[in-house]
N, C-alpha and C. Protein backbone atom coordinates (compact mmCIF):
# COMPACT_ATOMS: atom_id res chain seq x y z
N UNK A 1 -6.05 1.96 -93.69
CA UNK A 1 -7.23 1.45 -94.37
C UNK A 1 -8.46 2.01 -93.68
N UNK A 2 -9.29 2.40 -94.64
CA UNK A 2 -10.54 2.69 -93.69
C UNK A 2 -11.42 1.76 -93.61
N UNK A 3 -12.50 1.95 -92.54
CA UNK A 3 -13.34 1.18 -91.52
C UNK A 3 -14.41 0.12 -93.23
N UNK A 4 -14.35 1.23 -94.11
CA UNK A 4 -15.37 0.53 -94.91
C UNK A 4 -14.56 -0.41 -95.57
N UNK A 5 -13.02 -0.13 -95.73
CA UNK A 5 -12.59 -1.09 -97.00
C UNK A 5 -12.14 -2.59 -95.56
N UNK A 6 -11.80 -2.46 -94.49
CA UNK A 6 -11.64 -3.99 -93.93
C UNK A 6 -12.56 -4.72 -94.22
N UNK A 7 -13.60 -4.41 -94.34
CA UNK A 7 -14.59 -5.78 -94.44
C UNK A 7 -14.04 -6.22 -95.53
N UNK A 8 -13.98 -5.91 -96.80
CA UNK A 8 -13.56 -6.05 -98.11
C UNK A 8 -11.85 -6.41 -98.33
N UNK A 9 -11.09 -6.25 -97.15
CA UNK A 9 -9.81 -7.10 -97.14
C UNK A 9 -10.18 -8.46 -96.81
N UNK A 10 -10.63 -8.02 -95.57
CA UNK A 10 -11.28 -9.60 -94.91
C UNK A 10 -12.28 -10.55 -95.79
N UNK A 11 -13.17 -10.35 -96.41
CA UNK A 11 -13.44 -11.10 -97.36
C UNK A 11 -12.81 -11.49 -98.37
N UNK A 12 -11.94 -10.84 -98.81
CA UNK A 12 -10.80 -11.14 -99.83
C UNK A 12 -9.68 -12.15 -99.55
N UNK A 13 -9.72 -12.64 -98.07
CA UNK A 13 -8.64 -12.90 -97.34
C UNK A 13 -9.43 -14.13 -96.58
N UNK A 14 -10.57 -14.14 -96.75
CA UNK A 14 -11.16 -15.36 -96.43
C UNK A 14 -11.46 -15.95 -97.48
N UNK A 15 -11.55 -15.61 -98.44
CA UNK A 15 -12.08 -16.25 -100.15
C UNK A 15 -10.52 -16.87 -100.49
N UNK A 16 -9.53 -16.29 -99.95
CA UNK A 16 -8.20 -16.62 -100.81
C UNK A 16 -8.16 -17.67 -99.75
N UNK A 17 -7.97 -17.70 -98.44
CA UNK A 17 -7.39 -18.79 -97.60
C UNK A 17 -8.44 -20.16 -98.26
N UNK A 18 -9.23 -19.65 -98.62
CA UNK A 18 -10.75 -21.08 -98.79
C UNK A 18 -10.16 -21.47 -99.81
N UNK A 19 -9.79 -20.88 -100.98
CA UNK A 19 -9.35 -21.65 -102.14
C UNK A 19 -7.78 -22.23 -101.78
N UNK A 20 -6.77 -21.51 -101.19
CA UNK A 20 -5.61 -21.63 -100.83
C UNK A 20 -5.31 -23.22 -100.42
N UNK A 21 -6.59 -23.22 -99.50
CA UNK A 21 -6.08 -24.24 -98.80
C UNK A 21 -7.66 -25.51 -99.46
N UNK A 22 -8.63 -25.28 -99.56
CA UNK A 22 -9.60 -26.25 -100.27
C UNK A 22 -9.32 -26.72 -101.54
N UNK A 23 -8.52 -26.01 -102.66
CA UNK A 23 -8.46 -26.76 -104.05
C UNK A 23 -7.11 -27.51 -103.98
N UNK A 24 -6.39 -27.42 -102.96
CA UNK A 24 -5.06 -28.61 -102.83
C UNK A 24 -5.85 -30.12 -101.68
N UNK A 25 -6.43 -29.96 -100.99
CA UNK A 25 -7.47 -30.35 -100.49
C UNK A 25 -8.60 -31.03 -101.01
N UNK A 26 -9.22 -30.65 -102.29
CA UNK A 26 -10.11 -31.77 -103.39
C UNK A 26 -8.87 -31.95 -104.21
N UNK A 27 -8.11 -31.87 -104.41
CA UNK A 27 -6.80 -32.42 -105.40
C UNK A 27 -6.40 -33.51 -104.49
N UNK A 28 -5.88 -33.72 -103.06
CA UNK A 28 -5.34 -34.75 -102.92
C UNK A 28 -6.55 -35.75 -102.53
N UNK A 29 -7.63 -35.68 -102.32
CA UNK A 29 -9.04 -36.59 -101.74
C UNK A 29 -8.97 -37.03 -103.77
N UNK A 30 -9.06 -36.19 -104.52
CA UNK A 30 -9.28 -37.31 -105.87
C UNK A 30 -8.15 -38.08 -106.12
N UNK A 31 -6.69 -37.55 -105.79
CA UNK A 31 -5.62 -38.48 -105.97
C UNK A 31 -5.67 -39.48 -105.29
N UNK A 32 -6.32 -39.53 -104.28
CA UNK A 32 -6.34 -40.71 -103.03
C UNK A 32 -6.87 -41.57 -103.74
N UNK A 33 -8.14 -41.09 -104.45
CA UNK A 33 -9.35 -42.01 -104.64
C UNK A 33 -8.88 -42.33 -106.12
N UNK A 34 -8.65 -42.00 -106.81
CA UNK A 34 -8.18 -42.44 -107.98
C UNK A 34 -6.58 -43.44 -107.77
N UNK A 35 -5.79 -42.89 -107.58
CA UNK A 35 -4.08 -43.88 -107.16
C UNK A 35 -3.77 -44.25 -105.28
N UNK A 36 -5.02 -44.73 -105.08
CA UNK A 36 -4.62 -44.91 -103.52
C UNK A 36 -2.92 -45.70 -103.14
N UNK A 37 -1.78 -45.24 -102.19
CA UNK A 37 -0.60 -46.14 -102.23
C UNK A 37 -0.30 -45.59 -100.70
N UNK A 38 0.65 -46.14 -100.49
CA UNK A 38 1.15 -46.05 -99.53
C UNK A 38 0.41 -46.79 -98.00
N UNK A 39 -0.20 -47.58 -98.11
CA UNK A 39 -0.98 -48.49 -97.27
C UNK A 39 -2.37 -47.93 -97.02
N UNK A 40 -3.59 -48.67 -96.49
CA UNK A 40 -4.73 -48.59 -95.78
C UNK A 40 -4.67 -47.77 -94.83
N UNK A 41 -3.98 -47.61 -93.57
CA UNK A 41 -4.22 -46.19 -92.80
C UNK A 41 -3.91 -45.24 -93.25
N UNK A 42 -2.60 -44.70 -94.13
CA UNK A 42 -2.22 -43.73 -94.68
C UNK A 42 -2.80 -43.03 -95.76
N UNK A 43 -3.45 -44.03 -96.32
CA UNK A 43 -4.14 -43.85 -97.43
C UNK A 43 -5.92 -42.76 -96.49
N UNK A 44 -6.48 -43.35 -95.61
CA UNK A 44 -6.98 -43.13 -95.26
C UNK A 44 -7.26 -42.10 -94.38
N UNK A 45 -5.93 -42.01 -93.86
CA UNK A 45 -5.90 -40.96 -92.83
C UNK A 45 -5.73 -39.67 -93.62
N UNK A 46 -4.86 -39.53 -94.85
CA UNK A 46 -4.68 -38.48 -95.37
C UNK A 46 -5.82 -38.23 -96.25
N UNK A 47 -6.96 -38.95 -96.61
CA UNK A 47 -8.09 -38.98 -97.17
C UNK A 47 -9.38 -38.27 -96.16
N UNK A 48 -8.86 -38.59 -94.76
CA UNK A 48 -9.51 -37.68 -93.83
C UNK A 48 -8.74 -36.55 -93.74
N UNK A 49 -8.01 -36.18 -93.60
CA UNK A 49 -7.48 -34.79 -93.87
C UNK A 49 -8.20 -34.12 -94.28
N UNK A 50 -7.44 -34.39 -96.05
CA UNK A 50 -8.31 -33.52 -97.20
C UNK A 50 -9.42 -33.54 -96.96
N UNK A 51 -10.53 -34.40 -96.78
CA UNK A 51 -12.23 -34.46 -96.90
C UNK A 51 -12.46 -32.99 -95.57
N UNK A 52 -11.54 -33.28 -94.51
CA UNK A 52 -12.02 -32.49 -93.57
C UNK A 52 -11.09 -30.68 -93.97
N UNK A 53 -10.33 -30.61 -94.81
CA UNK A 53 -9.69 -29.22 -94.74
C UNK A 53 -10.97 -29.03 -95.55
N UNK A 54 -11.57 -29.52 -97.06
CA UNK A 54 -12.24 -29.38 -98.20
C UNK A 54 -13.19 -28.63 -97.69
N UNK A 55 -13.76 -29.79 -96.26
CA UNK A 55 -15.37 -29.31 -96.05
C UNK A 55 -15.11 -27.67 -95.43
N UNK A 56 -13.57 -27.53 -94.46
CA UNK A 56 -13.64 -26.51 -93.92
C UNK A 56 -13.58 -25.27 -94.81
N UNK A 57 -12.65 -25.41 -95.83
CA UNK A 57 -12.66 -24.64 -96.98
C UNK A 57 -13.97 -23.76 -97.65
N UNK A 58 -14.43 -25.24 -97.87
CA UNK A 58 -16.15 -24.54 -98.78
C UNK A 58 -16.79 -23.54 -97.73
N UNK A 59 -16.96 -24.01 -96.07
CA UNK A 59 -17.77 -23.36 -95.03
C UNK A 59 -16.96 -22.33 -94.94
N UNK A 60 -15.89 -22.39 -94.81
CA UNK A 60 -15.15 -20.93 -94.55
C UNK A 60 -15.65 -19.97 -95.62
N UNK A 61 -15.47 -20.51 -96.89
CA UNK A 61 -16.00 -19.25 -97.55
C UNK A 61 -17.35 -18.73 -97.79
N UNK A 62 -18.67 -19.25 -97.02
CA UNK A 62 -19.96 -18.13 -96.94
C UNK A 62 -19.70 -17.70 -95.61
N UNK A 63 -20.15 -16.42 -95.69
CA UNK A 63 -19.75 -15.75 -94.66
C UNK A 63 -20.75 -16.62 -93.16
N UNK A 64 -21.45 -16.96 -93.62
CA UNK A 64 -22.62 -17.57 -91.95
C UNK A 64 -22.13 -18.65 -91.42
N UNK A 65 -21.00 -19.56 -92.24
CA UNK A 65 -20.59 -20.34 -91.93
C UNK A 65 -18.76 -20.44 -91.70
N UNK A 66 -18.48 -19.17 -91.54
CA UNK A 66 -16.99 -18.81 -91.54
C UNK A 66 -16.33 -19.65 -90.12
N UNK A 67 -17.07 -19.02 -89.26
CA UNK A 67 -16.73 -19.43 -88.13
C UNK A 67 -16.41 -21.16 -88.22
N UNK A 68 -17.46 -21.89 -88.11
CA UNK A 68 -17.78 -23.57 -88.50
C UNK A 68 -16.27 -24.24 -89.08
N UNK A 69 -16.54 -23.42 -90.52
CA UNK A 69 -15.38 -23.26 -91.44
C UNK A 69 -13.35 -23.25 -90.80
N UNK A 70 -13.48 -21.93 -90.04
CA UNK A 70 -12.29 -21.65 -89.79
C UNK A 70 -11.90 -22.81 -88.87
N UNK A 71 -13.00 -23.38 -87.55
CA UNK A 71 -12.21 -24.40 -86.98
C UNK A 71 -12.26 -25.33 -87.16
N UNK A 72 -12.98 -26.51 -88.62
CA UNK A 72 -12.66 -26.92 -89.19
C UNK A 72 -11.36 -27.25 -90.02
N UNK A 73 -10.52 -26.05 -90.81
CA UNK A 73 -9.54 -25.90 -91.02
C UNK A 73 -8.47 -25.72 -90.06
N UNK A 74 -8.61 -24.99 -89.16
CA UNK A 74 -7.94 -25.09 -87.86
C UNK A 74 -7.23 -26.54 -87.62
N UNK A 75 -8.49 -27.00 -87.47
CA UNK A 75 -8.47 -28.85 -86.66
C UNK A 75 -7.81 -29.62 -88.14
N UNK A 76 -8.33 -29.27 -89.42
CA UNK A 76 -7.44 -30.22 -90.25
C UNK A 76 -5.53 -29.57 -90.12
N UNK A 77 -5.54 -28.13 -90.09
CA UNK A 77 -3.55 -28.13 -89.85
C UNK A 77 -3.45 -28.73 -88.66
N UNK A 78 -3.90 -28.77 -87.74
CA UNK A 78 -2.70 -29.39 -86.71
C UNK A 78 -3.28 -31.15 -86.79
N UNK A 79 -3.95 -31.94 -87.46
CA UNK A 79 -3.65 -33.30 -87.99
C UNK A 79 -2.83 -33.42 -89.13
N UNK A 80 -2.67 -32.54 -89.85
CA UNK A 80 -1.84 -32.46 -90.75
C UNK A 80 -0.42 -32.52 -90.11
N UNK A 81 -0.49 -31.38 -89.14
CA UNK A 81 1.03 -31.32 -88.19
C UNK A 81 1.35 -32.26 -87.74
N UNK A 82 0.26 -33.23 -86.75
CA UNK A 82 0.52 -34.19 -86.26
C UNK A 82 0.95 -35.54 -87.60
N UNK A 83 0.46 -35.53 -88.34
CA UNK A 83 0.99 -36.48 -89.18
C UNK A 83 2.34 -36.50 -90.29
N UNK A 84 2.67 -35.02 -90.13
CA UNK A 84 4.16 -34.65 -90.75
C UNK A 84 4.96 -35.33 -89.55
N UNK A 85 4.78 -35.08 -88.38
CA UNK A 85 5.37 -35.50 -86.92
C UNK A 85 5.54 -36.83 -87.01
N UNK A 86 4.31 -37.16 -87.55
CA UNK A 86 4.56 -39.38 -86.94
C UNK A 86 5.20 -39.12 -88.21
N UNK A 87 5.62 -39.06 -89.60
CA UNK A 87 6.05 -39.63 -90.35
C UNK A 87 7.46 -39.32 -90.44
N UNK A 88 8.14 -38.34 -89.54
CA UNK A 88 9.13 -38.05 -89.64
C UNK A 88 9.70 -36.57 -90.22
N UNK A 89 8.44 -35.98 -90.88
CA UNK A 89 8.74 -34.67 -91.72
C UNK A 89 8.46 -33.91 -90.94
N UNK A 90 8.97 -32.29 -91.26
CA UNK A 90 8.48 -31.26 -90.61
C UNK A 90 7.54 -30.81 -91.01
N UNK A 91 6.49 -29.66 -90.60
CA UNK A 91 5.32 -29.44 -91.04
C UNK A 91 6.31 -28.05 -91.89
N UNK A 92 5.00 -27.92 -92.86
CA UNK A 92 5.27 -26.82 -93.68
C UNK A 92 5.30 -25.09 -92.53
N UNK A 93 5.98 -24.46 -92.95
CA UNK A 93 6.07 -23.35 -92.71
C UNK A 93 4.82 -22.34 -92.59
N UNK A 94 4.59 -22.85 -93.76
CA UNK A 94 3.15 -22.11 -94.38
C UNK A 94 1.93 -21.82 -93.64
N UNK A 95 2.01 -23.48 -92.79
CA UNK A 95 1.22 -23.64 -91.97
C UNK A 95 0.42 -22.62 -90.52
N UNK A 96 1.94 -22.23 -90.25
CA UNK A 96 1.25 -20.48 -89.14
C UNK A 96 1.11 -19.54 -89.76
N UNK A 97 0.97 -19.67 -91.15
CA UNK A 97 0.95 -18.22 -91.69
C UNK A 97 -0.85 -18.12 -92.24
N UNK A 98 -0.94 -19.54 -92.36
CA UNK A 98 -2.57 -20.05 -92.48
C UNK A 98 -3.42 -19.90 -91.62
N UNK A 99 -3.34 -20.79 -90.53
CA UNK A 99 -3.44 -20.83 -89.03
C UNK A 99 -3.43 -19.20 -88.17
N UNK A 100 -2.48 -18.55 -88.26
CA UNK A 100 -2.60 -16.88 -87.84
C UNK A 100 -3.60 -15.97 -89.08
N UNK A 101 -3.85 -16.43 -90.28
CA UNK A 101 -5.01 -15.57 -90.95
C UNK A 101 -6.45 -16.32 -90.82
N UNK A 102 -6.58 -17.34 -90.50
CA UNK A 102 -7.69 -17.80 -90.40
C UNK A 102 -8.14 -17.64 -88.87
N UNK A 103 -7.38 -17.22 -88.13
CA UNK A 103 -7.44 -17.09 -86.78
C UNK A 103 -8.00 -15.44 -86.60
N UNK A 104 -7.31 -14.47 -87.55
CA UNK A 104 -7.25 -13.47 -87.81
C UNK A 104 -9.18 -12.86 -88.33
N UNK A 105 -8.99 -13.32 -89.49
CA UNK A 105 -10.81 -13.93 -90.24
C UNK A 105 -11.80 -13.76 -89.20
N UNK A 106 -12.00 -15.10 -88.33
CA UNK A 106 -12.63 -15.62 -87.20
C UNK A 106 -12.86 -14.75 -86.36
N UNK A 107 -11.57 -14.14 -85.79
CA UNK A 107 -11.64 -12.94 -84.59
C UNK A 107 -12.51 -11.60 -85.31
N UNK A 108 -12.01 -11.41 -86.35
CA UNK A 108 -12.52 -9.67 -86.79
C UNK A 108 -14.20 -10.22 -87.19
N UNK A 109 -14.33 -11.64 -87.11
CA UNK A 109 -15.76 -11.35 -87.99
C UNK A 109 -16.71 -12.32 -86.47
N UNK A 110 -16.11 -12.25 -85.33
CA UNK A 110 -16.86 -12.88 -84.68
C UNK A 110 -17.84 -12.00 -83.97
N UNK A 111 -19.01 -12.41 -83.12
CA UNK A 111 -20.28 -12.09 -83.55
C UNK A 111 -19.71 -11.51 -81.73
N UNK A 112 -20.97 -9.74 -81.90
CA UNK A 112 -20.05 -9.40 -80.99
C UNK A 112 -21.53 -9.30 -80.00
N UNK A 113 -21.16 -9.15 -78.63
CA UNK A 113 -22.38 -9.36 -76.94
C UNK A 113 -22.21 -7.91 -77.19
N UNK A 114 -23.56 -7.81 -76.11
CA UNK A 114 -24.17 -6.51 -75.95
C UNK A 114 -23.01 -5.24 -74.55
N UNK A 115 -22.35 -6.41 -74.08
CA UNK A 115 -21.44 -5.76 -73.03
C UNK A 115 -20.32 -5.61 -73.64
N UNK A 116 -19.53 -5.68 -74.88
CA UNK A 116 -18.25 -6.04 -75.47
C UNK A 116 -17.99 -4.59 -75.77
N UNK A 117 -16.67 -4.34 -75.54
CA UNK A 117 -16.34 -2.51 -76.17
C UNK A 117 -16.66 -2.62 -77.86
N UNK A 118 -16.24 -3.54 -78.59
CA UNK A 118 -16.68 -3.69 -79.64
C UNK A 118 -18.23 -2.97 -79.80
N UNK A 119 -19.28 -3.68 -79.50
CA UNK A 119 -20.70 -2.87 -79.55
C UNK A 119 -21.24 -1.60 -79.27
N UNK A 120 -20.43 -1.03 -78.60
CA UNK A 120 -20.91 0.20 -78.24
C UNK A 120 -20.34 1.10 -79.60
């Protein structure tokens, strides 16, 4: 790939993870809020989830706020992990494959110092 088309993977690849993971994310925050079940913390806790992948979602996808964004989403998979854990389930698979591109995103688009081999 050349130097001009990465930016243009990487934005493509940050626009897909934002929707990937933000429109299942406002899907379960309206299911909550519309058919709340499964008790008051659960109900709630997975209502913080979603609210917090959503917000990371939307920020992930302008680019000034990618960064904000990515560890936002970051921090909602591993509560997500942690709560597949207390409930007995395994976490999805999917999950490092999210987690290693949004990690991926973050690194290639982070903001680079005047001493970094990057800058020169």
């Amino acid at each position: 790939m050349t130097a001009t088309g990465l930016p243009h993977a990487l934005r493509a690849l940050r626009w897909s993870l934002a929707a990937a993971l933000g429109i299942p994310a406002i899907q379960l925050v309206a299911q909550i809020a519309l058919h709340p079940s499964g008790g008051v913390h659960r109900t709630v806790l997975l209502g913080a989830i979603g609210t917090l992948e959503a917000l990371g979602a939307v920020l992930f996808s302008f680019h000034a706020q990618r960064r904000l964004g990515g560890w936002l989403l970051l921090s909602s998979l591993a509560v997500a992990v942690l709560f597949h854990a207390f409930t007995g389930e395994a976490p999805p698979w999917s999950f490092l494959v999210y987690a290693t591109a949004i990690a991926v995103v973050m690194s290639a688009t982070a903001p680079r110092t005047k001493g970094s081999a990057h800058a020169r």
